[in-house]
PDB file of N, CA and C in Angstrom:
ATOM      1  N   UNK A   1     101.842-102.251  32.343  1.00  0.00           N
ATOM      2  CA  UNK A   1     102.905-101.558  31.673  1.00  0.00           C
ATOM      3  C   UNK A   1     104.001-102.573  31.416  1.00  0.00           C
ATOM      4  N   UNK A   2     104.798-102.301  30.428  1.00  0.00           N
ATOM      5  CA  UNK A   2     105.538-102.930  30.037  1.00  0.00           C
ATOM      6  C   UNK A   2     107.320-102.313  29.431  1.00  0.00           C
ATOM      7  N   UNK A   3     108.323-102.965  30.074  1.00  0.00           N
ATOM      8  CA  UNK A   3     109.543-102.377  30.189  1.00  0.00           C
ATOM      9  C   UNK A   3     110.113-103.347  29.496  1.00  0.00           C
ATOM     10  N   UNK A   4     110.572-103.418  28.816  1.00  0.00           N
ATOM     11  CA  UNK A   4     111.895-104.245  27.836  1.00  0.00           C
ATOM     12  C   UNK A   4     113.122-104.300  28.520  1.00  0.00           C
ATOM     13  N   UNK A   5     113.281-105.928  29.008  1.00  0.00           N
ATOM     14  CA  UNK A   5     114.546-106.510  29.916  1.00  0.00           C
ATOM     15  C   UNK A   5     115.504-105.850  29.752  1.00  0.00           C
ATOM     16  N   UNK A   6     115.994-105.034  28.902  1.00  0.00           N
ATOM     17  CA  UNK A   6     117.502-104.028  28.611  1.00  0.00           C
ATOM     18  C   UNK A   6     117.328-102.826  28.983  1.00  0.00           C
ATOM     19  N   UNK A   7     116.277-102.603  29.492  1.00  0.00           N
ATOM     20  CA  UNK A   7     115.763-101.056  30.114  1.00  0.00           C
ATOM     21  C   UNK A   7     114.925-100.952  31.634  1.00  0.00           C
ATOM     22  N   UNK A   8     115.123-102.089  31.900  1.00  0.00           N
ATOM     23  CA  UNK A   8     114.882-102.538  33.327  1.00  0.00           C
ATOM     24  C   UNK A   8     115.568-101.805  34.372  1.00  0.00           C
ATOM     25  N   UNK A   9     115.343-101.284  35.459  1.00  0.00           N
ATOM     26  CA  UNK A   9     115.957-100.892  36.623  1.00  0.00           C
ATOM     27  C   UNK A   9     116.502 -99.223  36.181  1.00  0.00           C
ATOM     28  N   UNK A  10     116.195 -98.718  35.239  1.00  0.00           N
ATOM     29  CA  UNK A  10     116.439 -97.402  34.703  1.00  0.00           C
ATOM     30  C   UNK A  10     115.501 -96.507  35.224  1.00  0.00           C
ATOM     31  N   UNK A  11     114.514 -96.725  35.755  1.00  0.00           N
ATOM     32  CA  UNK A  11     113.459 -95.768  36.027  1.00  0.00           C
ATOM     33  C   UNK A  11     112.509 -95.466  34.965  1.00  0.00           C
ATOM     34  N   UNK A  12     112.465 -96.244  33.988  1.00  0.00           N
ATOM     35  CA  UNK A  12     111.653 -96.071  32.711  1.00  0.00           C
ATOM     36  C   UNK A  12     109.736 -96.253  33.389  1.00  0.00           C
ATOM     37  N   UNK A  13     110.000 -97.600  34.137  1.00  0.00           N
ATOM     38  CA  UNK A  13     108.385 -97.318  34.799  1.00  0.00           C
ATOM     39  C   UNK A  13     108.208 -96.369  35.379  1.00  0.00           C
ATOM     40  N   UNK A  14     108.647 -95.428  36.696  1.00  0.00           N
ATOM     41  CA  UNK A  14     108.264 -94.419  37.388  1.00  0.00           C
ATOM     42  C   UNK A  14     107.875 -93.300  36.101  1.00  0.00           C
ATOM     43  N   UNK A  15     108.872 -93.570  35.253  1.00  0.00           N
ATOM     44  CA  UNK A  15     108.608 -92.254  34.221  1.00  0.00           C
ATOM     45  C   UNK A  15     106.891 -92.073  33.392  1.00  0.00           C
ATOM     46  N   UNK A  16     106.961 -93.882  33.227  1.00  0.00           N
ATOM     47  CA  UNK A  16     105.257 -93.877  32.280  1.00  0.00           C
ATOM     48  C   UNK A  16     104.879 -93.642  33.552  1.00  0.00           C
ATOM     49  N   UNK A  17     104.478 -94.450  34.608  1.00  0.00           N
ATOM     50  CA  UNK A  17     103.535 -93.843  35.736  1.00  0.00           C
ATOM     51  C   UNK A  17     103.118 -92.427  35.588  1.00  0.00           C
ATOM     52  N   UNK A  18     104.558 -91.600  36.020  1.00  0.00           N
ATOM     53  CA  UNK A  18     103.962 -90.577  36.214  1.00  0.00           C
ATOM     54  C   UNK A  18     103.198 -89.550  34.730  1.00  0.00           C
ATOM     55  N   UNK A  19     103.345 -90.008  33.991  1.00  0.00           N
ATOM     56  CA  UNK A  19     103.389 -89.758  32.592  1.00  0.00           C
ATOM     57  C   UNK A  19     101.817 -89.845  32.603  1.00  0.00           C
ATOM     58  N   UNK A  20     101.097 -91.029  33.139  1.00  0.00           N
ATOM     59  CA  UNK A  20     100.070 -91.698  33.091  1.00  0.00           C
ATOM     60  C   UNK A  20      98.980 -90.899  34.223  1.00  0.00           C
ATOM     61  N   UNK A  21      99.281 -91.049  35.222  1.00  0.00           N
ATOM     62  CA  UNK A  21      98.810 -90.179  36.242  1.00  0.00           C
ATOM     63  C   UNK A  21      98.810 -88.560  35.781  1.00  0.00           C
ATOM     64  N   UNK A  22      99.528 -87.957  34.952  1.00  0.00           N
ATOM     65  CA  UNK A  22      99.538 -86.497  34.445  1.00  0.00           C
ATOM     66  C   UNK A  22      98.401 -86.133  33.772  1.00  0.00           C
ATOM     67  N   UNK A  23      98.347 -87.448  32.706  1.00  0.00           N
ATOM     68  CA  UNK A  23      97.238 -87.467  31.595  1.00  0.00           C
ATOM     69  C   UNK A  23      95.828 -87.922  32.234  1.00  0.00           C
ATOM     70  N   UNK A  24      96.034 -88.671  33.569  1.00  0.00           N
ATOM     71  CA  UNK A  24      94.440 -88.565  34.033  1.00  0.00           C
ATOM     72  C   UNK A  24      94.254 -87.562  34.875  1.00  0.00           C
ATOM     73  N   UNK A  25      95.419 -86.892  35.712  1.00  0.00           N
ATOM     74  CA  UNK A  25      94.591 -85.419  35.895  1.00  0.00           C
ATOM     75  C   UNK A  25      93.988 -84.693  35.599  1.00  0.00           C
ATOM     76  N   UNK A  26      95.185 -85.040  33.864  1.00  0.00           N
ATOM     77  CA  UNK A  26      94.441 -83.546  32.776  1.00  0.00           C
ATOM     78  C   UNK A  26      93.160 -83.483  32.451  1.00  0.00           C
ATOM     79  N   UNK A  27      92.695 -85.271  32.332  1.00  0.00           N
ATOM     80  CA  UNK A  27      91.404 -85.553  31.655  1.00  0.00           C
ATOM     81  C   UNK A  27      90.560 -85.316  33.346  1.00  0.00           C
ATOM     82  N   UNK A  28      90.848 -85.369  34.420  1.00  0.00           N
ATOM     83  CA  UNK A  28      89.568 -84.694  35.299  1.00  0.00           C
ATOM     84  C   UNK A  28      89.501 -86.218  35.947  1.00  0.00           C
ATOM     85  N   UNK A  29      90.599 -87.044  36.090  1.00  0.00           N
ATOM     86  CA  UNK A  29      90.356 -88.261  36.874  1.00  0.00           C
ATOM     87  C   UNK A  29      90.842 -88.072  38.224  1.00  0.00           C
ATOM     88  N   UNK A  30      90.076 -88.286  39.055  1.00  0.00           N
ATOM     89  CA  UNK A  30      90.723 -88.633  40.319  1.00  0.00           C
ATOM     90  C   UNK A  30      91.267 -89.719  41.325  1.00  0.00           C
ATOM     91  N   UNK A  31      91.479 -90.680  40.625  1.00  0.00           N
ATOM     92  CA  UNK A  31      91.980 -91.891  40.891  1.00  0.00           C
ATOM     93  C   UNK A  31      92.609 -92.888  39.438  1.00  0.00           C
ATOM     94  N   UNK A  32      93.469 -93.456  39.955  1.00  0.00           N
ATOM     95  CA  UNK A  32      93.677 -94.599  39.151  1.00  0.00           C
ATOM     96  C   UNK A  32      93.629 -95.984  39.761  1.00  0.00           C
ATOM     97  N   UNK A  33      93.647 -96.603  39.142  1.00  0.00           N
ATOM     98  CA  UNK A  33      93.250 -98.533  40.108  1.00  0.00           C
ATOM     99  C   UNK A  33      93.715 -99.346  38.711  1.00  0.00           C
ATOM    100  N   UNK A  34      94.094-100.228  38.894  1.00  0.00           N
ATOM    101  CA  UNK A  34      95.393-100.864  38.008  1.00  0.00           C
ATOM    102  C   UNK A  34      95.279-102.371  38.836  1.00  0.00           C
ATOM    103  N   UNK A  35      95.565-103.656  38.049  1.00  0.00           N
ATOM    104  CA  UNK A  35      95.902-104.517  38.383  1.00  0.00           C
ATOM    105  C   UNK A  35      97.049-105.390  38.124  1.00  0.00           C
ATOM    106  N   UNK A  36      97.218-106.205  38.621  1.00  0.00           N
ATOM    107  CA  UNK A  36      98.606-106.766  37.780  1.00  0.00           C
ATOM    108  C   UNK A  36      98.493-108.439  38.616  1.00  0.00           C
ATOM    109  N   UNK A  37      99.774-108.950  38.282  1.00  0.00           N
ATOM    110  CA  UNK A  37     100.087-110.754  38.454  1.00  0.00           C
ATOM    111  C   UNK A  37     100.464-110.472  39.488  1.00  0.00           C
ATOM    112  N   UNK A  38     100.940-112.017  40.711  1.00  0.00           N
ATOM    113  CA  UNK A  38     101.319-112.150  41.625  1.00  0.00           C
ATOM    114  C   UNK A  38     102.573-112.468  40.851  1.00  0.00           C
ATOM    115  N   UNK A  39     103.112-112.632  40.372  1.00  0.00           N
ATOM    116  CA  UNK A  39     104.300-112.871  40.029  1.00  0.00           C
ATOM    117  C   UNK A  39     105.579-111.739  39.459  1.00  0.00           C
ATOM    118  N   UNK A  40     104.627-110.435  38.947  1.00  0.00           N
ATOM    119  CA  UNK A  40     105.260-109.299  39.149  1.00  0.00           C
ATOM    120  C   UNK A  40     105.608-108.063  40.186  1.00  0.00           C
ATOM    121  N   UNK A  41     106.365-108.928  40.945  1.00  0.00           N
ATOM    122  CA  UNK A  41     107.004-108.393  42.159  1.00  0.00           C
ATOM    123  C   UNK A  41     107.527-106.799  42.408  1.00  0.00           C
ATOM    124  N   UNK A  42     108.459-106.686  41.228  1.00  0.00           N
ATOM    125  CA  UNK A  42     108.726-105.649  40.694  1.00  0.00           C
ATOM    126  C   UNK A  42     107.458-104.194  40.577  1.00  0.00           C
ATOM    127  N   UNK A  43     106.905-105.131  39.921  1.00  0.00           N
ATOM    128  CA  UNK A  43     105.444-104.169  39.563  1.00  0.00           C
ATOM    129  C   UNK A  43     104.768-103.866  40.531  1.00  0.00           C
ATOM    130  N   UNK A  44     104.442-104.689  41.383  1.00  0.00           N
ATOM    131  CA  UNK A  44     104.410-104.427  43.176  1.00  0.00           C
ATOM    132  C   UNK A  44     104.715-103.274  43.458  1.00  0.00           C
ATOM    133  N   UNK A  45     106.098-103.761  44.180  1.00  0.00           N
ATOM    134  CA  UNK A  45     106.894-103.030  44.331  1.00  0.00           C
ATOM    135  C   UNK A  45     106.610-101.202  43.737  1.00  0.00           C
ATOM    136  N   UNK A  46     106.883-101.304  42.544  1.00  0.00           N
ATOM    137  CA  UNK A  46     106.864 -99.569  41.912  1.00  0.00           C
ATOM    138  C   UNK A  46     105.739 -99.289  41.928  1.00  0.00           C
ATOM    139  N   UNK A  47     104.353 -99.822  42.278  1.00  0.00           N
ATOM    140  CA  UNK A  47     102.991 -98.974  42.610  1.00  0.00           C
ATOM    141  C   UNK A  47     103.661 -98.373  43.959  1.00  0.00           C
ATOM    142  N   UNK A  48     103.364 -99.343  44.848  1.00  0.00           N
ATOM    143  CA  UNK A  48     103.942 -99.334  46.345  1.00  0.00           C
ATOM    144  C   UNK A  48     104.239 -97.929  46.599  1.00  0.00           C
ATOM    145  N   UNK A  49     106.012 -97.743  45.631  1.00  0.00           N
ATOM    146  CA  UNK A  49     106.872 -96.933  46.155  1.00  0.00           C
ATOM    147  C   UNK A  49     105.825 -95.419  45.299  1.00  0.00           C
ATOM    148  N   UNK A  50     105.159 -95.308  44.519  1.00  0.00           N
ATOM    149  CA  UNK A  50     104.720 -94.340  44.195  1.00  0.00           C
ATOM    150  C   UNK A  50     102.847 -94.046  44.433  1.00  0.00           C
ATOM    151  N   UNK A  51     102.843 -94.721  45.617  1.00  0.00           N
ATOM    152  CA  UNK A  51     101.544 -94.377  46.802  1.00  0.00           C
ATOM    153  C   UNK A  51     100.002 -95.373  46.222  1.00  0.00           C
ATOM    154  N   UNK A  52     100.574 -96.053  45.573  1.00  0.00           N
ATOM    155  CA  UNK A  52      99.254 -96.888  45.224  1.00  0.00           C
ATOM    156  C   UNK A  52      99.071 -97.804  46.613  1.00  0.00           C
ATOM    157  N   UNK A  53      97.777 -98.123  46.907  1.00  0.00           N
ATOM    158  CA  UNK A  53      97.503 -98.817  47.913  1.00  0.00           C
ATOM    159  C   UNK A  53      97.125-100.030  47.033  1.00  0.00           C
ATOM    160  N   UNK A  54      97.048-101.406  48.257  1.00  0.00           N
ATOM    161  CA  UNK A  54      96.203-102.193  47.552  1.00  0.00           C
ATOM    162  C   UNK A  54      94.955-102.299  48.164  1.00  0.00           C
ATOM    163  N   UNK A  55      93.947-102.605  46.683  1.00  0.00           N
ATOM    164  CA  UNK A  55      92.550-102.759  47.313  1.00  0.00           C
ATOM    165  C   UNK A  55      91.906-104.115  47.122  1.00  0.00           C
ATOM    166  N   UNK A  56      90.757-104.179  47.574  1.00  0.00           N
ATOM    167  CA  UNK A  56      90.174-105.430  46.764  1.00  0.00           C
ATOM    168  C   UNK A  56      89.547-105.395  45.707  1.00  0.00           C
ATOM    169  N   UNK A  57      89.740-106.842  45.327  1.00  0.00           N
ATOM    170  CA  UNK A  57      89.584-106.820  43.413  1.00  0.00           C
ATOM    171  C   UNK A  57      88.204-106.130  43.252  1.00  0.00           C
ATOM    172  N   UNK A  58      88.662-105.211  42.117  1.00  0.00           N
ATOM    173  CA  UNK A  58      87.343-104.446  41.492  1.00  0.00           C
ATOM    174  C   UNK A  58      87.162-105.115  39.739  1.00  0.00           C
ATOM    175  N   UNK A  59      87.689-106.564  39.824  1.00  0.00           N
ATOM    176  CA  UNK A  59      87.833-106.922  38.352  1.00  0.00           C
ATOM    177  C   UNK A  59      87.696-108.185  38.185  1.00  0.00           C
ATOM    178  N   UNK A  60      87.999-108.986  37.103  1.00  0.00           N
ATOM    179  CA  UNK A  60      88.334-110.156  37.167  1.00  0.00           C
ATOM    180  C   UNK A  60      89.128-110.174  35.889  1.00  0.00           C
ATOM    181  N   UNK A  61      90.245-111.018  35.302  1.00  0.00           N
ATOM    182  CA  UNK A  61      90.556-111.210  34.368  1.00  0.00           C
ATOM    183  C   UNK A  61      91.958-112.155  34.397  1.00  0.00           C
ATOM    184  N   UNK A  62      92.517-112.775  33.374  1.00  0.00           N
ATOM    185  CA  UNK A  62      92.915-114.342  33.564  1.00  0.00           C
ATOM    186  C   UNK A  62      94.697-114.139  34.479  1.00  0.00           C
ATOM    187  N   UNK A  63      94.705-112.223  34.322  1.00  0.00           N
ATOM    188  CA  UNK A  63      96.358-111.948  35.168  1.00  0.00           C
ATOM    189  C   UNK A  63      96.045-111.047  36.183  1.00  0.00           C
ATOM    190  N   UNK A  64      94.602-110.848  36.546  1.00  0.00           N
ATOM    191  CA  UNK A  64      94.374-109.835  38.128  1.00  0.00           C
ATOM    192  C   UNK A  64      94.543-110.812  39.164  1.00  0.00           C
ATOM    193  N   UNK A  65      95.549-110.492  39.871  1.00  0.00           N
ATOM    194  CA  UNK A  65      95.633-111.209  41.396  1.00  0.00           C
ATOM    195  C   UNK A  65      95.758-110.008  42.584  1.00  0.00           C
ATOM    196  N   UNK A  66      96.240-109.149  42.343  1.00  0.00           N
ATOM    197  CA  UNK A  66      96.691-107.899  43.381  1.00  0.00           C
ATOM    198  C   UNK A  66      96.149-106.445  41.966  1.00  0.00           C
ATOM    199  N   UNK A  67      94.943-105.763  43.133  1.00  0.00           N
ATOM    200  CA  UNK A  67      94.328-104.857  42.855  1.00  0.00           C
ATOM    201  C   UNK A  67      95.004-103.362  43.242  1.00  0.00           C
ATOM    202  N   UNK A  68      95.000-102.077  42.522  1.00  0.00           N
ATOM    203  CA  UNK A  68      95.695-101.172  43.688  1.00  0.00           C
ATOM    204  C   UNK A  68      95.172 -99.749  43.158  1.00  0.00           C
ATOM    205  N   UNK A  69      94.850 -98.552  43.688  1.00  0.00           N
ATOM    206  CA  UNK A  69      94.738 -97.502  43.917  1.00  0.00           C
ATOM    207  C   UNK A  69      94.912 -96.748  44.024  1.00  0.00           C
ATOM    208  N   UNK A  70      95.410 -95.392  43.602  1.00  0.00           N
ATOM    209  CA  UNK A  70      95.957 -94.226  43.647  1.00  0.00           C
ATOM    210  C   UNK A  70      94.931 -92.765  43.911  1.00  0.00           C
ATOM    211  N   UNK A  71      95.051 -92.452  45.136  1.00  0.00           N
ATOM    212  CA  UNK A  71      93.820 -90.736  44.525  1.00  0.00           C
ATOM    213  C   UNK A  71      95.043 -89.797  44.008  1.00  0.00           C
ATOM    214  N   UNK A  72      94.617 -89.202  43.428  1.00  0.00           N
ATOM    215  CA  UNK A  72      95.507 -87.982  42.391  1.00  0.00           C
ATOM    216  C   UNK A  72      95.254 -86.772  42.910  1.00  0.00           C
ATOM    217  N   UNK A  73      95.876 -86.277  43.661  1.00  0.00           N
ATOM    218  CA  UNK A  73      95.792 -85.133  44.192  1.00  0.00           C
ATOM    219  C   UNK A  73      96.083 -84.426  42.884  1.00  0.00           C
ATOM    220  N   UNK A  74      95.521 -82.956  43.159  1.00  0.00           N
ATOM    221  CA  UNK A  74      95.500 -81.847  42.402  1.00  0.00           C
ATOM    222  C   UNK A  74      94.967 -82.234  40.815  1.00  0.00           C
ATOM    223  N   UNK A  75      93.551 -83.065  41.147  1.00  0.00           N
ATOM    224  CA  UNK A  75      92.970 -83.434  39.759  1.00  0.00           C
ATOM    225  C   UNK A  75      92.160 -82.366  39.359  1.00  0.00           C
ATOM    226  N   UNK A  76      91.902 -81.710  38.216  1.00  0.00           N
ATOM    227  CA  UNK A  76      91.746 -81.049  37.528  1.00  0.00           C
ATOM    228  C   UNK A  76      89.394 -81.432  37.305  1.00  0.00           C
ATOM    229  N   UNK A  77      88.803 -80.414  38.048  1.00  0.00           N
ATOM    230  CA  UNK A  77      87.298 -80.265  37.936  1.00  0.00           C
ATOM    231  C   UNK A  77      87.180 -80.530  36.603  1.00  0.00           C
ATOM    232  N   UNK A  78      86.930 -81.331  36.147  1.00  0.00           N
ATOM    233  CA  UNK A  78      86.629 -80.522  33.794  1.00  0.00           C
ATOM    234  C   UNK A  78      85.290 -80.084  34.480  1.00  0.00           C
ATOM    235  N   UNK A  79      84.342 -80.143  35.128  1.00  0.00           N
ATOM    236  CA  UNK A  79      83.035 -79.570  35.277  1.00  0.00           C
ATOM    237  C   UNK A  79      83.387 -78.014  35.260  1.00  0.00           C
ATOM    238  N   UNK A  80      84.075 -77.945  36.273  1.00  0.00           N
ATOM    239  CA  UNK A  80      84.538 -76.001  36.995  1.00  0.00           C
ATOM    240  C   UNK A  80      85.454 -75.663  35.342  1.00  0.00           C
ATOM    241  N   UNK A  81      85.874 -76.570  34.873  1.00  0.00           N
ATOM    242  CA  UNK A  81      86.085 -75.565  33.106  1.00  0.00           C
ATOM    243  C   UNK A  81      84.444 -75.207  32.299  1.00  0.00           C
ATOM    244  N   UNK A  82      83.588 -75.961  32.272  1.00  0.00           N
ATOM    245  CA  UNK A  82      82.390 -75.434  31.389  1.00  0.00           C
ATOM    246  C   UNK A  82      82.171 -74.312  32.604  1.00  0.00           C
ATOM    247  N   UNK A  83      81.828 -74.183  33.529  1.00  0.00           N
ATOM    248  CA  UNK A  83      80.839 -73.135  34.538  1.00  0.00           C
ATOM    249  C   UNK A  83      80.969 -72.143  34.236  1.00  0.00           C
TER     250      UNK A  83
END
């Protein structure tokens, strides 16, 4: 995710997070896992404070250094919608 330096420290990330996590409930996800740089501290940080764990890398790519995890409570069956 990405925040524009003049909108920094506003709470604009917690907002996509949760924004993001809404839309994979809706779609019937029960987890999210996300990676990011060692150098975005920050970004750290705001998984952290909104219950992402870290895991080990489930990836590779040229800015994954720290892997992380979320289960989504109250995710949505799409199976139990067709039944």
């Amino acid at each position: 995710m990405f925040i524009r330096s003049e909108h920094r420290g506003a709470g604009g990330g917690a907002v996509l997070l949760a924004a993001v996590e809404e839309q994979a409930r809706a779609a019937g996800a029960d987890r999210i896992r996300l990676d990011t740089r060692h150098d975005l501290v920050e970004a750290r940080a705001l998984y952290a404070r909104h219950g992402y764990a870290e895991i080990p890398a489930y990836s590779r790519g040229p800015y994954a250094e720290h892997w992380f995890e979320k289960r989504l409570s109250g995710a949505v069956d799409v199976g139990a919608r067709t039944r």
